[in-house]
PDB file of N, CA and C in Angstrom:
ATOM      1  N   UNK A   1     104.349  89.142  91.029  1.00  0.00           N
ATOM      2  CA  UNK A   1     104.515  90.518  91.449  1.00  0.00           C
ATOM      3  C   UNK A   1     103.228  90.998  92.117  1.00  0.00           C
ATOM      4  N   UNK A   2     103.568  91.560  93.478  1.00  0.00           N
ATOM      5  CA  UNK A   2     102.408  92.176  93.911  1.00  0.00           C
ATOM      6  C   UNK A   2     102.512  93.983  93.593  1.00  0.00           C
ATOM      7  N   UNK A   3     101.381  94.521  94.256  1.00  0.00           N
ATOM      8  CA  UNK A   3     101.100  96.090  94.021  1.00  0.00           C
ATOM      9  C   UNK A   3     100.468  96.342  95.173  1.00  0.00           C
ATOM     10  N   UNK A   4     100.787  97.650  95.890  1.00  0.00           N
ATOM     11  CA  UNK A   4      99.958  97.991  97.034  1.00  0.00           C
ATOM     12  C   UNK A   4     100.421  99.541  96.676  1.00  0.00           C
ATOM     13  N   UNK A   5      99.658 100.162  97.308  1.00  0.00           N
ATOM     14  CA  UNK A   5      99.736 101.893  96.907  1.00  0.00           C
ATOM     15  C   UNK A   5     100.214 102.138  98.699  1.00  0.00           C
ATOM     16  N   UNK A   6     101.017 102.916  98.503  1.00  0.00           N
ATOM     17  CA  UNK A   6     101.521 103.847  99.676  1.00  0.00           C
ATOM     18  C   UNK A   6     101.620 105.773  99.624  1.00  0.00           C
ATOM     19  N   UNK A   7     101.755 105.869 101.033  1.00  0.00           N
ATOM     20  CA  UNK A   7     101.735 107.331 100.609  1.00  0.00           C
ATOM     21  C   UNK A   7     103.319 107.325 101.506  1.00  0.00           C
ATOM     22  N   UNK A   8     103.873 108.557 101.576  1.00  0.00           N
ATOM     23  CA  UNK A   8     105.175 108.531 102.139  1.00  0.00           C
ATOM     24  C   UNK A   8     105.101 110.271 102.696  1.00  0.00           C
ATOM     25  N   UNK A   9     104.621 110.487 103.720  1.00  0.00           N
ATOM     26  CA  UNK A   9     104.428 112.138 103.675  1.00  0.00           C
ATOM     27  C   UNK A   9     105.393 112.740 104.732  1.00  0.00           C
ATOM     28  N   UNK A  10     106.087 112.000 105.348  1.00  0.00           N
ATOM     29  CA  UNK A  10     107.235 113.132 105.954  1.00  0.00           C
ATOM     30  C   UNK A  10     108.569 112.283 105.738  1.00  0.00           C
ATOM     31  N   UNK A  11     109.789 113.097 106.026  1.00  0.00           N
ATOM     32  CA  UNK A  11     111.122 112.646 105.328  1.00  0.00           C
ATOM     33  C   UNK A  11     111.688 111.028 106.454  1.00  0.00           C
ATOM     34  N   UNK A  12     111.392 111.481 108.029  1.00  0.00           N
ATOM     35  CA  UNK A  12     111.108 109.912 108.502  1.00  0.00           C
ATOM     36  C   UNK A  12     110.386 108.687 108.049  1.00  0.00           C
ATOM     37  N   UNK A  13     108.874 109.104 107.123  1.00  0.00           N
ATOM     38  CA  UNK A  13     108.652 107.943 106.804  1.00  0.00           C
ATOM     39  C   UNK A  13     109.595 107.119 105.385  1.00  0.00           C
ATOM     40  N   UNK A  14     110.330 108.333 105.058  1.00  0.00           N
ATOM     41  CA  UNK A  14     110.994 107.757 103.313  1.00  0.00           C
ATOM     42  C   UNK A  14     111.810 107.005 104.452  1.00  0.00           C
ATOM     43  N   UNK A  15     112.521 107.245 105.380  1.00  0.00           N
ATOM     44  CA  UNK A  15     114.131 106.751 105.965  1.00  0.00           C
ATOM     45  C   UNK A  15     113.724 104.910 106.787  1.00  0.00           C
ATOM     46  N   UNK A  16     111.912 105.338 107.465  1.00  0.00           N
ATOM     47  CA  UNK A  16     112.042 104.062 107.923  1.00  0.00           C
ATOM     48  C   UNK A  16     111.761 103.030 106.736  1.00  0.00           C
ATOM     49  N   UNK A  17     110.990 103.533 105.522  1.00  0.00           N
ATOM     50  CA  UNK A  17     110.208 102.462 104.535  1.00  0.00           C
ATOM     51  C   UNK A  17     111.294 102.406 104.097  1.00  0.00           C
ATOM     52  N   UNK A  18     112.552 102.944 103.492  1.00  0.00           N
ATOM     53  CA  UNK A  18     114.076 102.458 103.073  1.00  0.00           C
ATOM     54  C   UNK A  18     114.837 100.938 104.123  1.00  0.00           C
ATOM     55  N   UNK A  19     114.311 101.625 105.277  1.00  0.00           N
ATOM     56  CA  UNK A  19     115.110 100.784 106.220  1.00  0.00           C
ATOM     57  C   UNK A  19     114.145  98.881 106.301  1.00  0.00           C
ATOM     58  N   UNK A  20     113.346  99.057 105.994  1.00  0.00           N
ATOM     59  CA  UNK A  20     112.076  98.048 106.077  1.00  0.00           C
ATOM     60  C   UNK A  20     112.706  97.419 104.860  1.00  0.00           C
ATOM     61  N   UNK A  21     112.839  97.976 103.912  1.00  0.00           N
ATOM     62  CA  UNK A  21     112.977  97.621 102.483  1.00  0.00           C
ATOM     63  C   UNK A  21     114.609  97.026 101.732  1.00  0.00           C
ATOM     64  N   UNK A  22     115.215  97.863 102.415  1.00  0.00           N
ATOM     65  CA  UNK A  22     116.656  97.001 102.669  1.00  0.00           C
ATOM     66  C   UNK A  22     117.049  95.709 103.350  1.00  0.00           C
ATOM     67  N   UNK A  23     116.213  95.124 103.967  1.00  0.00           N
ATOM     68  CA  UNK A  23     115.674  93.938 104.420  1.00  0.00           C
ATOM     69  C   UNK A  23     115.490  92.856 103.918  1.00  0.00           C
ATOM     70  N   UNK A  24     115.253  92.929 102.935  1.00  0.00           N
ATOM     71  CA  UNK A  24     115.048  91.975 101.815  1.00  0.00           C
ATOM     72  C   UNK A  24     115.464  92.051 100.677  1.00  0.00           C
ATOM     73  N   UNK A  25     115.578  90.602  99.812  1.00  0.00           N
ATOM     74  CA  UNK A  25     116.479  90.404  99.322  1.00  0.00           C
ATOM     75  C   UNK A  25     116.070  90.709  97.326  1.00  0.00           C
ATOM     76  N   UNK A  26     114.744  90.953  97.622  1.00  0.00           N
ATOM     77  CA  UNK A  26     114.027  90.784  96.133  1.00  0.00           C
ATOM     78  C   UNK A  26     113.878  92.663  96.227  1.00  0.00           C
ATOM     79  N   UNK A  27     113.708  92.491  94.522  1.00  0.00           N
ATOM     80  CA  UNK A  27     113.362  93.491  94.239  1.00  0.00           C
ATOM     81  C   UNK A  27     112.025  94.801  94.552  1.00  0.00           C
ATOM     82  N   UNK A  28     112.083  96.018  94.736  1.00  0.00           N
ATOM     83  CA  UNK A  28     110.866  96.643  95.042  1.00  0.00           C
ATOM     84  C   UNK A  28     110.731  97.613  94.202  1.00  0.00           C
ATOM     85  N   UNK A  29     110.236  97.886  93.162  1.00  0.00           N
ATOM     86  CA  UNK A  29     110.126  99.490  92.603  1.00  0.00           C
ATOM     87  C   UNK A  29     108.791 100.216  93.251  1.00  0.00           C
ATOM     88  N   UNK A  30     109.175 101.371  92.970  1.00  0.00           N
ATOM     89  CA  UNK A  30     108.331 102.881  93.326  1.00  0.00           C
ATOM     90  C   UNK A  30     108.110 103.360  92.169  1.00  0.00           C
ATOM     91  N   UNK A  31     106.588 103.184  91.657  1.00  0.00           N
ATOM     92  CA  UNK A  31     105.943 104.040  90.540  1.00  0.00           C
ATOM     93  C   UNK A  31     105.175 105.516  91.105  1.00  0.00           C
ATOM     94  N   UNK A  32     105.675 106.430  89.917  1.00  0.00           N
ATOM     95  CA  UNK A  32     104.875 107.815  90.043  1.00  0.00           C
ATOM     96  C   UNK A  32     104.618 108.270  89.024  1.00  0.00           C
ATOM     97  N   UNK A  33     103.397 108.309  88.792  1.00  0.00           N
ATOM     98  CA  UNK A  33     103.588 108.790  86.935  1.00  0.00           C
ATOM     99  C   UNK A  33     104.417 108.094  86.386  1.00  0.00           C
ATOM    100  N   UNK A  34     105.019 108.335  85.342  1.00  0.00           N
ATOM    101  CA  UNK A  34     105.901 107.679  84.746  1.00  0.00           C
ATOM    102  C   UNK A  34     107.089 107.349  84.918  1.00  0.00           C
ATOM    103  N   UNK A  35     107.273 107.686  86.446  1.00  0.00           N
ATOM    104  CA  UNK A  35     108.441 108.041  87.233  1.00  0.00           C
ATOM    105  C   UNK A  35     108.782 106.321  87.431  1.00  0.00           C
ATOM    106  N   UNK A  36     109.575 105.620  87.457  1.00  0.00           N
ATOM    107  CA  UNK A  36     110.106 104.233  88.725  1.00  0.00           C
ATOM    108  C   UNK A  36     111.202 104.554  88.912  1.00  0.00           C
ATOM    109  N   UNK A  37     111.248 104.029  90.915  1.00  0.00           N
ATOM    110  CA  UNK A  37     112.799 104.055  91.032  1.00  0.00           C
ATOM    111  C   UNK A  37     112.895 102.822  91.880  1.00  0.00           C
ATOM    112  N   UNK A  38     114.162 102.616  92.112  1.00  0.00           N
ATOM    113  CA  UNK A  38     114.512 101.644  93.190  1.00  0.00           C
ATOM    114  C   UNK A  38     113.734 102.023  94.856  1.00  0.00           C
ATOM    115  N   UNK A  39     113.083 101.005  95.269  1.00  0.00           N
ATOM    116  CA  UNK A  39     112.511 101.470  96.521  1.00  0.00           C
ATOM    117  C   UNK A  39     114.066 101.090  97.559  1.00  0.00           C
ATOM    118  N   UNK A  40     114.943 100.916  97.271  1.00  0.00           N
ATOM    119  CA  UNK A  40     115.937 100.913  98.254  1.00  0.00           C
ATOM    120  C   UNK A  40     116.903 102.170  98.136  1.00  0.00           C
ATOM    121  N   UNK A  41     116.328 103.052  97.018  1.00  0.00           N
ATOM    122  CA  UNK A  41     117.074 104.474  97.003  1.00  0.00           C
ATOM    123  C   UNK A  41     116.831 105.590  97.469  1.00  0.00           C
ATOM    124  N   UNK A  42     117.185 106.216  98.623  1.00  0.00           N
ATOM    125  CA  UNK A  42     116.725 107.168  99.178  1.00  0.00           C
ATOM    126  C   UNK A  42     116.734 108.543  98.170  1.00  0.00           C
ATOM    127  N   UNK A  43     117.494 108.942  97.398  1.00  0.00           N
ATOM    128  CA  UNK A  43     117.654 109.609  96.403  1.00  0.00           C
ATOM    129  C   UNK A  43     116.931 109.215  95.887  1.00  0.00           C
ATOM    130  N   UNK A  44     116.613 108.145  94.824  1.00  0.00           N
ATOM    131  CA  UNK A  44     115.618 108.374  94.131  1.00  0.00           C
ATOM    132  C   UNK A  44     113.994 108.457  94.578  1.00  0.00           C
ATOM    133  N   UNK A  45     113.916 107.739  95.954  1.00  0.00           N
ATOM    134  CA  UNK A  45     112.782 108.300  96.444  1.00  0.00           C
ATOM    135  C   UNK A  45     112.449 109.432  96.498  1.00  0.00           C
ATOM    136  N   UNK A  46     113.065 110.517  96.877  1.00  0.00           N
ATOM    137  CA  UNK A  46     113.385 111.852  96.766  1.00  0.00           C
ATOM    138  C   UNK A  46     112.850 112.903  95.979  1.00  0.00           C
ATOM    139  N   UNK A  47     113.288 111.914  94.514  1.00  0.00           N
ATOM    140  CA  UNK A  47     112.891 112.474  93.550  1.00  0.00           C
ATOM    141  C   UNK A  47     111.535 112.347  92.582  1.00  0.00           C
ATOM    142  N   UNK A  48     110.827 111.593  93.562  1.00  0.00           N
ATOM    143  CA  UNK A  48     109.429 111.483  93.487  1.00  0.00           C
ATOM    144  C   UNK A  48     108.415 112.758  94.021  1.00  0.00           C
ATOM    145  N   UNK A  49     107.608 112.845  93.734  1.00  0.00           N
ATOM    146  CA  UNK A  49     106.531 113.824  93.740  1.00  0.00           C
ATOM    147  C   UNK A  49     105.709 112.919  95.228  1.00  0.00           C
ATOM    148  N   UNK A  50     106.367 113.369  96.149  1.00  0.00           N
ATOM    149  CA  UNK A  50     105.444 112.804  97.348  1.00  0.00           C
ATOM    150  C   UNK A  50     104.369 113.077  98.241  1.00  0.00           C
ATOM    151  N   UNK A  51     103.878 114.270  97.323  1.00  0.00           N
ATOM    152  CA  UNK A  51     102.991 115.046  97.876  1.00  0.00           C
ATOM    153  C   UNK A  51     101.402 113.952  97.348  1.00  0.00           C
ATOM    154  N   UNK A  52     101.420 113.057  96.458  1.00  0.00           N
ATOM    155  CA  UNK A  52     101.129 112.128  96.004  1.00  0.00           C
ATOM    156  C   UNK A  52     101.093 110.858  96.410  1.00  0.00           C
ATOM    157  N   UNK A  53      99.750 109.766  96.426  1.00  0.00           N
ATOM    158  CA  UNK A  53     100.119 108.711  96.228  1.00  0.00           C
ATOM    159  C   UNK A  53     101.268 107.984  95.480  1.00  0.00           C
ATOM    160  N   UNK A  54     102.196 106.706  96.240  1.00  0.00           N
ATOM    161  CA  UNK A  54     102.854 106.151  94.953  1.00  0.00           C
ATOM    162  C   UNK A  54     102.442 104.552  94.874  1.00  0.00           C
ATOM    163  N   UNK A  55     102.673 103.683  94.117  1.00  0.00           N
ATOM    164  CA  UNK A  55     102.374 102.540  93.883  1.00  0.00           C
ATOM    165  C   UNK A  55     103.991 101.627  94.096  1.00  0.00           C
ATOM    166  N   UNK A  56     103.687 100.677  95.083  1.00  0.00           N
ATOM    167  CA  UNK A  56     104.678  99.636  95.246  1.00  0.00           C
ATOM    168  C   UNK A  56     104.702  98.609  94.482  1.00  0.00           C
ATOM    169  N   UNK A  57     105.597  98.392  93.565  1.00  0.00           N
ATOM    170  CA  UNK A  57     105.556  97.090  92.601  1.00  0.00           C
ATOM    171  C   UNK A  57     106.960  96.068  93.483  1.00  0.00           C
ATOM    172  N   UNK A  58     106.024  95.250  94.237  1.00  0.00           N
ATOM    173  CA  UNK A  58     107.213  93.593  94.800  1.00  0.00           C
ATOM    174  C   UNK A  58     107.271  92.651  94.251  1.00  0.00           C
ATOM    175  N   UNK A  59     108.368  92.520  93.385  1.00  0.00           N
ATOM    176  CA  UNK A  59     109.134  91.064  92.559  1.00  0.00           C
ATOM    177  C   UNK A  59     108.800  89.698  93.701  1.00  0.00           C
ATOM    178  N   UNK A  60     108.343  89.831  94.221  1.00  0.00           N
ATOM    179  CA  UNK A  60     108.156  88.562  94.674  1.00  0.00           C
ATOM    180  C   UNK A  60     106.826  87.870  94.993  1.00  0.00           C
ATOM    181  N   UNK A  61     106.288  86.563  95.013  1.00  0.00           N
ATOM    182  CA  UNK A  61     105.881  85.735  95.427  1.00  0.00           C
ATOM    183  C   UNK A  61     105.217  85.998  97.113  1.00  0.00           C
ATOM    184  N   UNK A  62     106.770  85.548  97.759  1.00  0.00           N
ATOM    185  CA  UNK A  62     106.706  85.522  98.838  1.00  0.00           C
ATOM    186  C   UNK A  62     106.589  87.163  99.465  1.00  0.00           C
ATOM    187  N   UNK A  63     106.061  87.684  99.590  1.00  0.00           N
ATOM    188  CA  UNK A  63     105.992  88.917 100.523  1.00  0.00           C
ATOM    189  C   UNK A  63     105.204  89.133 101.259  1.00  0.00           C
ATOM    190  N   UNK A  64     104.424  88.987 101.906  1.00  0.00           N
ATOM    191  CA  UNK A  64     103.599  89.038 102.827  1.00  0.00           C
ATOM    192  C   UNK A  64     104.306  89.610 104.477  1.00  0.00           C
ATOM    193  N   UNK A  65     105.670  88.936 104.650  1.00  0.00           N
ATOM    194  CA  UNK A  65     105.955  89.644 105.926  1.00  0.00           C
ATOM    195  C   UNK A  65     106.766  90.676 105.557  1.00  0.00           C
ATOM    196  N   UNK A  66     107.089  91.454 104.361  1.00  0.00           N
ATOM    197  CA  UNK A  66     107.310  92.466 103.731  1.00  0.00           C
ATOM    198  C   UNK A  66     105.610  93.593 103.823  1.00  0.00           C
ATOM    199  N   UNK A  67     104.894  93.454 103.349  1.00  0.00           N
ATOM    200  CA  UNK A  67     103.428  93.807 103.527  1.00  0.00           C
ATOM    201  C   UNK A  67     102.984  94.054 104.604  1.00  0.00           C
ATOM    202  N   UNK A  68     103.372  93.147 105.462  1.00  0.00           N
ATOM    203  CA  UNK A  68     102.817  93.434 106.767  1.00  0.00           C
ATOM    204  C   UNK A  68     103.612  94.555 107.497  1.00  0.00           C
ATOM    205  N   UNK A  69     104.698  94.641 107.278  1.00  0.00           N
ATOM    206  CA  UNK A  69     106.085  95.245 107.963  1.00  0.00           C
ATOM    207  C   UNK A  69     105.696  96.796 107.142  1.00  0.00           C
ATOM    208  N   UNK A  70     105.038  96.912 106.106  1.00  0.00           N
ATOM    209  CA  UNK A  70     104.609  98.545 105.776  1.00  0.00           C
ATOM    210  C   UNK A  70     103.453  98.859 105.538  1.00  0.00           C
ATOM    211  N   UNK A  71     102.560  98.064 106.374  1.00  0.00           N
ATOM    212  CA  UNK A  71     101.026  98.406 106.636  1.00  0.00           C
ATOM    213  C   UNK A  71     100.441  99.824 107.242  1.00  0.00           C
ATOM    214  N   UNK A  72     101.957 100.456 107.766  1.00  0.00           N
ATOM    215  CA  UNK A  72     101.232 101.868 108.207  1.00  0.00           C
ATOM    216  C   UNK A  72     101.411 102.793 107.147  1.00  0.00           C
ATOM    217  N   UNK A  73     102.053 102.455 106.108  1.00  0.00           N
ATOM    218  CA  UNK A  73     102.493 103.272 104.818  1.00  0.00           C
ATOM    219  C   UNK A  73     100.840 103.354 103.346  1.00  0.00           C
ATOM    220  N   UNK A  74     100.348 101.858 104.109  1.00  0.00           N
ATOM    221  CA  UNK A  74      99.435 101.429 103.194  1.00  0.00           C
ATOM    222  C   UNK A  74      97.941 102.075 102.981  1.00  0.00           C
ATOM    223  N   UNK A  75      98.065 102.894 101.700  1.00  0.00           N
ATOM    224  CA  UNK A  75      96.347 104.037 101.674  1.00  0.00           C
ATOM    225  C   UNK A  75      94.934 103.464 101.181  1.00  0.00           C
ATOM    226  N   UNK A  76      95.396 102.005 100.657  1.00  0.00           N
ATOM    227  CA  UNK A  76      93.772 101.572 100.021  1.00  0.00           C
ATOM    228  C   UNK A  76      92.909 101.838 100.781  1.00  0.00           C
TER     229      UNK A  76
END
């Protein structure tokens, strides 16, 4: 599992990082506080506090052209 922190600050960026993220076949959660949701749920993205950093948790190994594909999302 990797981790990369993203920020998500207007309602286009939730729709394209959904669309990036539906793409693949492994799992992605969205941590906020104690919040996780499915990163393929636009609703539950939603219901995140996005005025905030959030943290990307990827079930996979292989992700890197996942990573690369939301490098403009990426705040480290």
């Amino acid at each position: 599992m990797k981790k990369v922190t993203i920020s998500l600050a207007a309602i286009n960026d939730v729709k394209n990082f959904v669309n990036v993220v539906t793409k693949y076949d492994f799992d992605v959660d969205l941590v906020s506080g104690k919040y996780v949701v499915d990163a393929k749920s636009i609703m539950g993205i939603f219901s995140l506090d996005l005025s905030k950093s959030i943290e990307v948790q990827i079930h996979s190994d292989n992700c890197d052209a996942f990573i690369d594909e939301i490098k403009s999302f990426i705040v480290d």
